[in-house]
Structures are given as structure tokens and as C-alpha cells.
C-alpha atoms as a PDB file:
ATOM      1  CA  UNK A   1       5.163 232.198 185.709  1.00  0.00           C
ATOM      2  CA  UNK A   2       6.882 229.279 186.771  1.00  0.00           C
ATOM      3  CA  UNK A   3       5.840 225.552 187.222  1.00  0.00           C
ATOM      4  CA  UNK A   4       7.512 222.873 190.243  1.00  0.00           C
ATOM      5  CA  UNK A   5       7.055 219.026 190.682  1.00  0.00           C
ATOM      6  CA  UNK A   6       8.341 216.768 192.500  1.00  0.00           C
ATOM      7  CA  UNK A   7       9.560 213.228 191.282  1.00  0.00           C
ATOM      8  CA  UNK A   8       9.260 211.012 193.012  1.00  0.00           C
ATOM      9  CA  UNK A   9       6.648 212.386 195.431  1.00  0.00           C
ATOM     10  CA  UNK A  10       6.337 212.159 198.770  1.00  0.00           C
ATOM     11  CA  UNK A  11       5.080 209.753 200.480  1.00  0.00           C
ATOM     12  CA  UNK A  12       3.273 207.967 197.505  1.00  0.00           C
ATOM     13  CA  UNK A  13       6.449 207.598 194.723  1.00  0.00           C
ATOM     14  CA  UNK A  14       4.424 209.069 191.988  1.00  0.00           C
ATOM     15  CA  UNK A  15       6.678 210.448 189.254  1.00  0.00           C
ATOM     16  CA  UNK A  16       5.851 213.161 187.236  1.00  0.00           C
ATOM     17  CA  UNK A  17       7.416 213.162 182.936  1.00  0.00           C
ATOM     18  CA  UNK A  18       9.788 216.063 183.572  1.00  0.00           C
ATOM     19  CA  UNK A  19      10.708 216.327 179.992  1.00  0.00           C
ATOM     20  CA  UNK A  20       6.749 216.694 179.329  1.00  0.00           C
ATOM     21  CA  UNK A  21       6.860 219.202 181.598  1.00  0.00           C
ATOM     22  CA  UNK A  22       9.479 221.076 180.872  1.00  0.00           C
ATOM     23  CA  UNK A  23       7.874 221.173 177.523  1.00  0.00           C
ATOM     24  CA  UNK A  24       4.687 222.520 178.429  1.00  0.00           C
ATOM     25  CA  UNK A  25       6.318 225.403 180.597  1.00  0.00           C
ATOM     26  CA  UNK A  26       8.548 226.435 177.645  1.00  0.00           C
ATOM     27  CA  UNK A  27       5.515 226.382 175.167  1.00  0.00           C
ATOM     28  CA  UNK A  28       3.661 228.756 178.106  1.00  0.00           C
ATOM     29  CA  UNK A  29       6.488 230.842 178.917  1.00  0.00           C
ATOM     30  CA  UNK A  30       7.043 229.386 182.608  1.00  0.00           C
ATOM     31  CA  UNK A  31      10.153 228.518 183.982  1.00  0.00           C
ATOM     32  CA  UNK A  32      10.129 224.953 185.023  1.00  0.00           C
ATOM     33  CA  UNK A  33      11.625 223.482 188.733  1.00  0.00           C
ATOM     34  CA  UNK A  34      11.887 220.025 189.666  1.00  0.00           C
ATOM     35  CA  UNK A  35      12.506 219.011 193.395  1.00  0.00           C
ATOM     36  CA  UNK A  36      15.144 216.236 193.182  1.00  0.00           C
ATOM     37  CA  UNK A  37      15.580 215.683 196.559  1.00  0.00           C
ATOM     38  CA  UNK A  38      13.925 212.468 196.753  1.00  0.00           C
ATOM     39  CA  UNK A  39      16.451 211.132 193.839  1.00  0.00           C
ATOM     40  CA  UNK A  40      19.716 212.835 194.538  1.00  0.00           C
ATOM     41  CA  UNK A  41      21.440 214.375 191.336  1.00  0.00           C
ATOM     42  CA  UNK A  42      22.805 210.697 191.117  1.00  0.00           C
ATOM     43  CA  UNK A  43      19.661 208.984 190.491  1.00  0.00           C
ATOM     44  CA  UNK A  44      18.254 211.870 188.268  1.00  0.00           C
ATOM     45  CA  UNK A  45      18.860 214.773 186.709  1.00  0.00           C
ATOM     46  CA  UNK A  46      16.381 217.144 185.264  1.00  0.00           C
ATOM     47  CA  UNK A  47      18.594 219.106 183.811  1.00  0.00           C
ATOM     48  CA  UNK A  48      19.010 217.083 181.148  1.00  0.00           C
ATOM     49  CA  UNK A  49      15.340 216.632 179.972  1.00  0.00           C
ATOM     50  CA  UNK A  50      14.926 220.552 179.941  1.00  0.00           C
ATOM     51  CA  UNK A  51      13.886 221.528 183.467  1.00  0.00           C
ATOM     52  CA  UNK A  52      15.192 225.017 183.815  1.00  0.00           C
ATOM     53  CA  UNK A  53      15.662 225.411 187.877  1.00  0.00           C
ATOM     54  CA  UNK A  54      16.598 221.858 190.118  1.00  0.00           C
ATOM     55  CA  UNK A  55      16.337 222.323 194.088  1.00  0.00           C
ATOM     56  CA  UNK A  56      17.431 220.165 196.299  1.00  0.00           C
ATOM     57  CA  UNK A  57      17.201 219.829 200.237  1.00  0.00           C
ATOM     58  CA  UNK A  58      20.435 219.250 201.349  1.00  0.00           C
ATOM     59  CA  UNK A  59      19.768 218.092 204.532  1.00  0.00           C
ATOM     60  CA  UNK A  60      18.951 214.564 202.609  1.00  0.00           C
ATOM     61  CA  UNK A  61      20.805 213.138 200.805  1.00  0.00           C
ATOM     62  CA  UNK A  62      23.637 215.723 199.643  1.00  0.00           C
ATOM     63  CA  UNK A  63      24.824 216.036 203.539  1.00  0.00           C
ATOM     64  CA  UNK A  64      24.120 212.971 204.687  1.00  0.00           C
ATOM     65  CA  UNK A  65      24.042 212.662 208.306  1.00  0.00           C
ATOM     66  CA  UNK A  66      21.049 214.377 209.659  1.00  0.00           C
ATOM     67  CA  UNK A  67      22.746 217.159 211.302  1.00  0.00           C
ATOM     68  CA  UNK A  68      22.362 220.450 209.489  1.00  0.00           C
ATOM     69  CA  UNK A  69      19.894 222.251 207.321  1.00  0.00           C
ATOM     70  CA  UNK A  70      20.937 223.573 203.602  1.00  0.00           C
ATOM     71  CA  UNK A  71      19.838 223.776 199.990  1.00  0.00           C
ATOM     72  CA  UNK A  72      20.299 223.837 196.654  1.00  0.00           C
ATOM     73  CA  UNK A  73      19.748 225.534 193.754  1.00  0.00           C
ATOM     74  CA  UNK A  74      21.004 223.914 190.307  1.00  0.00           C
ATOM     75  CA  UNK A  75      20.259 226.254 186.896  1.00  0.00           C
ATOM     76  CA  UNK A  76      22.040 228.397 183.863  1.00  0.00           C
ATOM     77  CA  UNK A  77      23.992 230.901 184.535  1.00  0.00           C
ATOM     78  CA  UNK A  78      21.589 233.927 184.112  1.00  0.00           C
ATOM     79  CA  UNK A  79      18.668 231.844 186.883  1.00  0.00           C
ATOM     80  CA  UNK A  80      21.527 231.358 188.876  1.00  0.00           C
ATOM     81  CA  UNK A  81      22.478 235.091 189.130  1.00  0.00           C
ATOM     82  CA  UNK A  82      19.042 236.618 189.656  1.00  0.00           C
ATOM     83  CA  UNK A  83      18.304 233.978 192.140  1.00  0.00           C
ATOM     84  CA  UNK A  84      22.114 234.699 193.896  1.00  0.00           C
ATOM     85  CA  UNK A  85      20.954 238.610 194.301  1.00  0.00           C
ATOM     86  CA  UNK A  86      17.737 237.145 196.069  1.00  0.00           C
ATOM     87  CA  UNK A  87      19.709 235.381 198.731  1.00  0.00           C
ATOM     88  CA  UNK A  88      22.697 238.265 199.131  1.00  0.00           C
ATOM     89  CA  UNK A  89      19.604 240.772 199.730  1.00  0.00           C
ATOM     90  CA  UNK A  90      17.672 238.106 202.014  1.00  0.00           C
ATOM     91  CA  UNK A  91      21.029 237.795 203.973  1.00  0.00           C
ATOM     92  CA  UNK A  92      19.846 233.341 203.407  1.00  0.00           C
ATOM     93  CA  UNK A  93      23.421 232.412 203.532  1.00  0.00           C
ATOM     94  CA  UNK A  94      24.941 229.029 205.083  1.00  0.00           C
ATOM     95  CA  UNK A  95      27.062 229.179 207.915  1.00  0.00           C
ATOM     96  CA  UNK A  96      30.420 227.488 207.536  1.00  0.00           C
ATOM     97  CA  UNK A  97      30.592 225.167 209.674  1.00  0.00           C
ATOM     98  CA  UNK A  98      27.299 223.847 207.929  1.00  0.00           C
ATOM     99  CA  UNK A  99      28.910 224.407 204.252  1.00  0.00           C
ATOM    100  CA  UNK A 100      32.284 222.419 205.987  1.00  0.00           C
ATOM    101  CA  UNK A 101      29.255 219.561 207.397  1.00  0.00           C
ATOM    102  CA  UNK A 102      27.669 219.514 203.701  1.00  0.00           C
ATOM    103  CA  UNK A 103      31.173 219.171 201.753  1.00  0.00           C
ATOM    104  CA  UNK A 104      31.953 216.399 203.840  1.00  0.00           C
ATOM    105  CA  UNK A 105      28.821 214.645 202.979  1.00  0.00           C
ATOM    106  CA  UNK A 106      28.869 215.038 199.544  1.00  0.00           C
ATOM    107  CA  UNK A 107      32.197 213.197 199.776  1.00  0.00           C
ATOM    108  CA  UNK A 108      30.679 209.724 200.326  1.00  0.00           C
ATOM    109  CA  UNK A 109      27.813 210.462 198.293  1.00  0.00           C
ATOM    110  CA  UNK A 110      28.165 208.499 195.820  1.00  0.00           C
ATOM    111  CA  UNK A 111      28.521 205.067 198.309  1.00  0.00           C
ATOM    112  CA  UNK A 112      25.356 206.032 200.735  1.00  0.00           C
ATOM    113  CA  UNK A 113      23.250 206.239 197.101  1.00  0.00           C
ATOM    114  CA  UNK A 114      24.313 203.351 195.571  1.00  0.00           C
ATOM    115  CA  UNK A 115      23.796 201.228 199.416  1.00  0.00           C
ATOM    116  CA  UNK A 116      20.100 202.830 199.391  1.00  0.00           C
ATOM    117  CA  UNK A 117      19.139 202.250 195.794  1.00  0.00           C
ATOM    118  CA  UNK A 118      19.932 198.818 196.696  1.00  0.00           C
ATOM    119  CA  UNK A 119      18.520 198.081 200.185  1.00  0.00           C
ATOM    120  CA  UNK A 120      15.509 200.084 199.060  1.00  0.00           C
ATOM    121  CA  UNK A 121      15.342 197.293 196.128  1.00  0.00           C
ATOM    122  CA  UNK A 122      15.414 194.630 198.105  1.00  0.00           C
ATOM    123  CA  UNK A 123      12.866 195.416 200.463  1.00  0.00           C
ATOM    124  CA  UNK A 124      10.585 196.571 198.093  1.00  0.00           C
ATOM    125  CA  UNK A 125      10.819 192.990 196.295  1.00  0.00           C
ATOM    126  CA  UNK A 126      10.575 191.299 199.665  1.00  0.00           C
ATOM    127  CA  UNK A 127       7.937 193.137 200.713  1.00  0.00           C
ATOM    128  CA  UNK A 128       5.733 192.970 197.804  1.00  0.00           C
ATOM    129  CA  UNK A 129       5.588 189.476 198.484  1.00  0.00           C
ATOM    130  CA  UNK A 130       4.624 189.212 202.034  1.00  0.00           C
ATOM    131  CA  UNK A 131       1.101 188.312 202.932  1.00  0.00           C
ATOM    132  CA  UNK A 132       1.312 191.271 205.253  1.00  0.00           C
ATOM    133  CA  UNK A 133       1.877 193.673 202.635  1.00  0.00           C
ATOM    134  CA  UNK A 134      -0.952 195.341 200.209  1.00  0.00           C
ATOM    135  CA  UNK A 135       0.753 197.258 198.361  1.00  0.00           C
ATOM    136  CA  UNK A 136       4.624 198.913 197.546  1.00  0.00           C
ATOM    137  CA  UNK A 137       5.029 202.088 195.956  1.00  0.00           C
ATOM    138  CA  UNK A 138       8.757 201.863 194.792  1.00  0.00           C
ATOM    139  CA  UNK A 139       9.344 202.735 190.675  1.00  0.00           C
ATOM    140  CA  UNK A 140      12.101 200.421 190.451  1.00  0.00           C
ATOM    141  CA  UNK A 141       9.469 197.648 190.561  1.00  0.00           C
ATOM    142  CA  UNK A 142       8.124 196.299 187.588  1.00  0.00           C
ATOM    143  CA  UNK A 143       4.620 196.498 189.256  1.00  0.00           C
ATOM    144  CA  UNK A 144       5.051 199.912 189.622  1.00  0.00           C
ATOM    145  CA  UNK A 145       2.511 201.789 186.973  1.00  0.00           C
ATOM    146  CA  UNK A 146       4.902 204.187 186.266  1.00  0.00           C
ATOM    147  CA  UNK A 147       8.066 201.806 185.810  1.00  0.00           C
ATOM    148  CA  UNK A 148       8.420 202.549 182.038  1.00  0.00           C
ATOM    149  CA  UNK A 149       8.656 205.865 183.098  1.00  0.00           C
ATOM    150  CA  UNK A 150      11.660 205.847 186.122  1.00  0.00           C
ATOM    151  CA  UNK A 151      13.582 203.378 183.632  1.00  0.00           C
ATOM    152  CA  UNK A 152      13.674 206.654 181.272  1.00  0.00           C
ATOM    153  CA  UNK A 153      14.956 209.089 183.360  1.00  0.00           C
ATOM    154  CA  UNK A 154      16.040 207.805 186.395  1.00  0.00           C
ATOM    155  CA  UNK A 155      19.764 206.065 186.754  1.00  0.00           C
ATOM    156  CA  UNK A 156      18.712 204.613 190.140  1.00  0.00           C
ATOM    157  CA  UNK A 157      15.612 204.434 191.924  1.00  0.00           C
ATOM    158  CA  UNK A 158      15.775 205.702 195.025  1.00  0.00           C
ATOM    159  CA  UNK A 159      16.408 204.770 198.523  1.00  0.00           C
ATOM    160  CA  UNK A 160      12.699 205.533 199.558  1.00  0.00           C
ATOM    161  CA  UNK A 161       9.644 203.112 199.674  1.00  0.00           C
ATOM    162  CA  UNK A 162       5.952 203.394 200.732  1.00  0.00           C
ATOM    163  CA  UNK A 163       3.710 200.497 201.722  1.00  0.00           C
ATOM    164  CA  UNK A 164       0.322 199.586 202.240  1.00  0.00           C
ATOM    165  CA  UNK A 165      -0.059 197.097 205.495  1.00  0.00           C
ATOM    166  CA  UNK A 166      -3.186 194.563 205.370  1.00  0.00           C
ATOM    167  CA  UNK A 167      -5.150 195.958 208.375  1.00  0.00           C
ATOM    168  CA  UNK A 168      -5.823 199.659 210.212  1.00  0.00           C
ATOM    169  CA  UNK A 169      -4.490 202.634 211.578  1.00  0.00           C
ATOM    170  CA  UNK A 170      -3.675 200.787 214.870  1.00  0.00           C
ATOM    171  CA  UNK A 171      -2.110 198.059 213.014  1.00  0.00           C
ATOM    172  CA  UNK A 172       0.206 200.066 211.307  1.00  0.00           C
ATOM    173  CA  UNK A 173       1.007 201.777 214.293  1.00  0.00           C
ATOM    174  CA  UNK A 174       2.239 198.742 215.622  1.00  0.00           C
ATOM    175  CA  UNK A 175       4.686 197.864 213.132  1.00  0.00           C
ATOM    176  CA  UNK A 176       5.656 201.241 213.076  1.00  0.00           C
ATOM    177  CA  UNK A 177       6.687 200.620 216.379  1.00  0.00           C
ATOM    178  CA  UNK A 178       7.926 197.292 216.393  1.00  0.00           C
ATOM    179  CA  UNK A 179      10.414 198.214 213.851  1.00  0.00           C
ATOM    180  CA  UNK A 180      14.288 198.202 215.829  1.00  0.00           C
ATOM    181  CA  UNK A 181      16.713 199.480 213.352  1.00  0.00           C
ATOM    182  CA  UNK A 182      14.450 201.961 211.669  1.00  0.00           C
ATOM    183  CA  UNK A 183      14.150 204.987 213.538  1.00  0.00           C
ATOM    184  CA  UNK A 184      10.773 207.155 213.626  1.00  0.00           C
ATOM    185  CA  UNK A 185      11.436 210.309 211.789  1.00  0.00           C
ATOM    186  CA  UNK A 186      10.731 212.770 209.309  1.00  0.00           C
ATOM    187  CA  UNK A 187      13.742 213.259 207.060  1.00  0.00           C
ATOM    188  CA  UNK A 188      15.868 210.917 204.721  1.00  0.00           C
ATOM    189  CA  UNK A 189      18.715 210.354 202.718  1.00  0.00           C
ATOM    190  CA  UNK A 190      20.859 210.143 205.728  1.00  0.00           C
ATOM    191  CA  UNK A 191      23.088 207.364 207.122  1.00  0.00           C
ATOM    192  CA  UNK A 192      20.126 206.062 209.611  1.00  0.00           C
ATOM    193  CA  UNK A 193      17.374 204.452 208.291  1.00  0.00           C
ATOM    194  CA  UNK A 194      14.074 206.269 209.508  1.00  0.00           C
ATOM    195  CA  UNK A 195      10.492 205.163 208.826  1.00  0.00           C
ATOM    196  CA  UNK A 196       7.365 207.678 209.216  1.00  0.00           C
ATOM    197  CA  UNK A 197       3.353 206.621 209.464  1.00  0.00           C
ATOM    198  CA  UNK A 198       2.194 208.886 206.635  1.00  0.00           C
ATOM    199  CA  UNK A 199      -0.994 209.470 208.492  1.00  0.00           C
ATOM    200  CA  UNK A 200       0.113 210.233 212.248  1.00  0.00           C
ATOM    201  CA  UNK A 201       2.760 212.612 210.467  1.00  0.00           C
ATOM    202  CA  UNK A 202      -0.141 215.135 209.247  1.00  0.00           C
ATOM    203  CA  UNK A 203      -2.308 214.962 211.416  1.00  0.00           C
ATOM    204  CA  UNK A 204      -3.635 217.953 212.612  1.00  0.00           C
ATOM    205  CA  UNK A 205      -2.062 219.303 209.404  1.00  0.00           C
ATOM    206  CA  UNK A 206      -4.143 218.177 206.840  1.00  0.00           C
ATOM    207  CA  UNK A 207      -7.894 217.306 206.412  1.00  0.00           C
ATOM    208  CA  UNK A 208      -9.434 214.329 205.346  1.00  0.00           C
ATOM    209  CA  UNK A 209     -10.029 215.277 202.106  1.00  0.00           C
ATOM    210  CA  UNK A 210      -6.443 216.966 201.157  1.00  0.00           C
ATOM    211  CA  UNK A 211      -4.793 213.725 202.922  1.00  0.00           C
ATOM    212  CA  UNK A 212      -6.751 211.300 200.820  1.00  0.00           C
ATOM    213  CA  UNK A 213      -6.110 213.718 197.476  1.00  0.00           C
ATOM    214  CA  UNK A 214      -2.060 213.371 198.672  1.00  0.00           C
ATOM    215  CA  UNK A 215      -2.536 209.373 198.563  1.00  0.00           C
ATOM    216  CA  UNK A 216      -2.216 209.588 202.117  1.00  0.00           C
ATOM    217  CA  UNK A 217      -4.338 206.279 203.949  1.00  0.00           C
ATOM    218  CA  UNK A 218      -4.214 205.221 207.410  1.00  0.00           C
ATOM    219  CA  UNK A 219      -1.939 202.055 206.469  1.00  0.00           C
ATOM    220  CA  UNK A 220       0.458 204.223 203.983  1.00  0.00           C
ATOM    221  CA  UNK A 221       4.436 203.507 205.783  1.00  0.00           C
ATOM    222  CA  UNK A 222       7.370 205.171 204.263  1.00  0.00           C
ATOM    223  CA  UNK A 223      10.468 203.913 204.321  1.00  0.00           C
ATOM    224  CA  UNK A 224      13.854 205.277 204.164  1.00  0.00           C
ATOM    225  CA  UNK A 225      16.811 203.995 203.833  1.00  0.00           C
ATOM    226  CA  UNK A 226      20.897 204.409 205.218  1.00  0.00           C
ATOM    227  CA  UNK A 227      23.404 202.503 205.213  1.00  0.00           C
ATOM    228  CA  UNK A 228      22.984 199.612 207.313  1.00  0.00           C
ATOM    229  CA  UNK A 229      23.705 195.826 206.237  1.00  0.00           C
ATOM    230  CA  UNK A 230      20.364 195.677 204.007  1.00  0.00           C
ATOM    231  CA  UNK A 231      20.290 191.892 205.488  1.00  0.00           C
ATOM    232  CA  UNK A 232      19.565 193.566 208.683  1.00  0.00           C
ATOM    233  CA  UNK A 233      17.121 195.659 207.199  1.00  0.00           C
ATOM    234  CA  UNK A 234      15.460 192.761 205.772  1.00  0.00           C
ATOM    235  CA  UNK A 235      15.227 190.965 209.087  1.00  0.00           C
ATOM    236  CA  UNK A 236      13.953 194.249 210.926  1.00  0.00           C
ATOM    237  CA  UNK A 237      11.077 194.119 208.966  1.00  0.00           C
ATOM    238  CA  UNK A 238      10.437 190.248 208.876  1.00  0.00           C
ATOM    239  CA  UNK A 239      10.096 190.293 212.754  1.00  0.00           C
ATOM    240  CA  UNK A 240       8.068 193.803 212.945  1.00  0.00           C
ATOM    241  CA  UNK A 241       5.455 192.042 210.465  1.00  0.00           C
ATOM    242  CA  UNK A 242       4.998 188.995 212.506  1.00  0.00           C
END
């Protein structure tokens, strides 16, 4: 048996209590896994508050730069092994010039997290004032619901944001595209920042009733952030909202 979250969730920033659930697995004999890509093992680390198995894309924020596709798996030694004979029988190995593009990464790490958490702040306060603006999903806010809970076991908050715009699917669209320094794409945790309309991204994918269960609304933006001058940031969004 096992049991997975993710925390924070895509695209809505919903956390999940990973020591609760790492509880509740143990008391039903599951093995727990927590998905800590959206964090980075700087922000969070589940580890800590019992999670047995972490797993992280590292195509985010572990590599960097948008230009390979890895992951990883984070556990105790005897997870770790049975999992390893998995992958050596699977032949799921990483090429080296992608394990030589993922150590490099992980060698500014540290810097791209720490100029995300804080751009990704910013906005999120500058944004949940505008007029534009209906609502921000960012757990670093104090408006957040769930703020209590980031503040407990979360070091940083992230370098990802969703909003709400005041007006339609077409409306968002627009900003969407008005935007200059945020590029429209899927990923995150790299060095570019990247924005994706929640809705146009699964369409086609997903119904109307699994996309509104996922929190998914036709004026629902995500926001992620890199490493540019979060001033510039700032004023990319200003003149998109005008």
C-alpha cells in the first residue's frame, strides 16, 4: 500500500500536513511519498516529518535550466535499494551528459531558490492588491488559509504563484499574452520565468467536472518564477494588467 501528495499542488498551492500523513500511512501500514518538486529540498523536506519516499522532478528546480529530463528519489536505505533494483532491471538510467547538466544545476541551487522565494513574494503581495486581481494562491501570504500550515514545515515558500484575474477566459488570455518577460510554458523552477493559463493547458485533457474538482477556473494563471531582476518582474505584470 502506499500513499503520495503533493505540497504545494499544482496549479492551486494547496498544501497537504505531511506529518499527518505520514502518520496515517504508518498507522495503515502504507508507505508514504511526498512530491517536493514544487518546494525544492530547500524549501521543504518531508523527510523530516516522517514521509518515508520524497520524489522530485529534476527537470525543475534541481537542474535548473530547462534543458534535460531527470528525477529523484530521496528514502532509507532499504526503499532506496528495492527501488535501485527496479530501475537497473527497467534499464531507467540517466545519461551522462544529463547527470553532468543536473550536477551543474544543483551547483547554484541554492541562489535560483532563494531569488524565487523572493520574487514569488513580492508579486504575490503586489498582486493581491491590484484591482485586477481576485484572488492569489501563494502560502507565504498571510491570507493564505493554509499559512499556519507552510510556516510549519516549509523554510521558504516557493517560487510559484496562482491568480485569479477579475474577468473571463478571454481576458485572461490576454494577459497571458501581454506578459513580455514571462514566457508561456509548462515547466518551472528554471532560470526563465514561464507563466501557464491553467485552463488552455488541459484542455482537451480534462473534463469540466475533474478541472473544476482540480481548482482549475477559466481565470486561474500560474506563475513561475527565475531569476530575473524581480523589479522587472513586477513591471511585466503592471503593464500586462493595464
Amino acid at each position: 500500500k502506499l500513499v503520495m501528495v503533493e505540497t504545494p499542488s499544482n496549479p492551486t498551492m494547496t498544501l497537504t500536513d505531511l506529518r499527518a500523513v505520514a502518520d496515517a500511512a504508518r498507522a495503515a501500514g502504507a508507505i508514504s511519498v511526498a512530491d517536493n518538486t514544487f518546494a525544492s529540498p530547500l524549501n521543504q523536506q518531508p523527510l523530516s516529518f516522517g514521509i518515508d519516499v520524497v520524489v522530485h522532478s529534476a527537470t525543475k528546480y534541481l537542474g535548473g535550466h530547462h534543458d534535460l529530463i531527470a528525477g529523484v528519489v530521496v528514502s532509507r536505505d532499504e526503499l532506496v535499494d528495492r527501488i535501485w533494483q527496479s530501475t537497473i532491471a527497467l534499464g531507467s538510467t540517466l545519461g551522462a551528459f544529463d547527470a553532468w547538466l543536473l550536477l551543474r544545476g544543483m551547483r547554484t541551487l541554492s541562489l535560483r531558490v532563494a531569488r524565487a522565494n523572493n520574487s514569488a513574494m513580492a508579486m504575490a503581495r503586489y498582486l493581491e492588491g491590484h484591482p485586477a486581481i481576485e484572488a492569489v494562491h501563494y502560502p507565504g501570504l498571510e491570507s493564505h488559509p493554509q499559512h499556519a500550515l507552510a510556516r510549519t514545515q516549509m523554510r521558504g515558500f516557493g517560487g510559484v504563484l496562482s491568480v485569479r484575474l477579475r474577468g473571463d477566459y478571454a481576458r485572461t488570455e490576454r494577459f497571458v499574452s501581454r506578459l513580455g518577460l514571462f514566457t508561456q510554458a509548462v515547466s518551472l523552477g528554471g532560470v526563465e520565468s514561464l507563466v501557464v493559463h491553467a485552463a488552455a493547458m488541459v484542455t482537451g485533457t480534462l473534463d469540466e467536472h475533474q478541472m473544476k474538482s482540480a481548482g482549475i477556473v477559466p481565470n486561474l494563471v500560474r506563475l513561475a518564477c527565475g531569476i530575473e531582476a524581480t523589479e522587472d518582474l513586477l513591471a511585466d505584470l503592471e503593464q500586462a494588467l493595464r
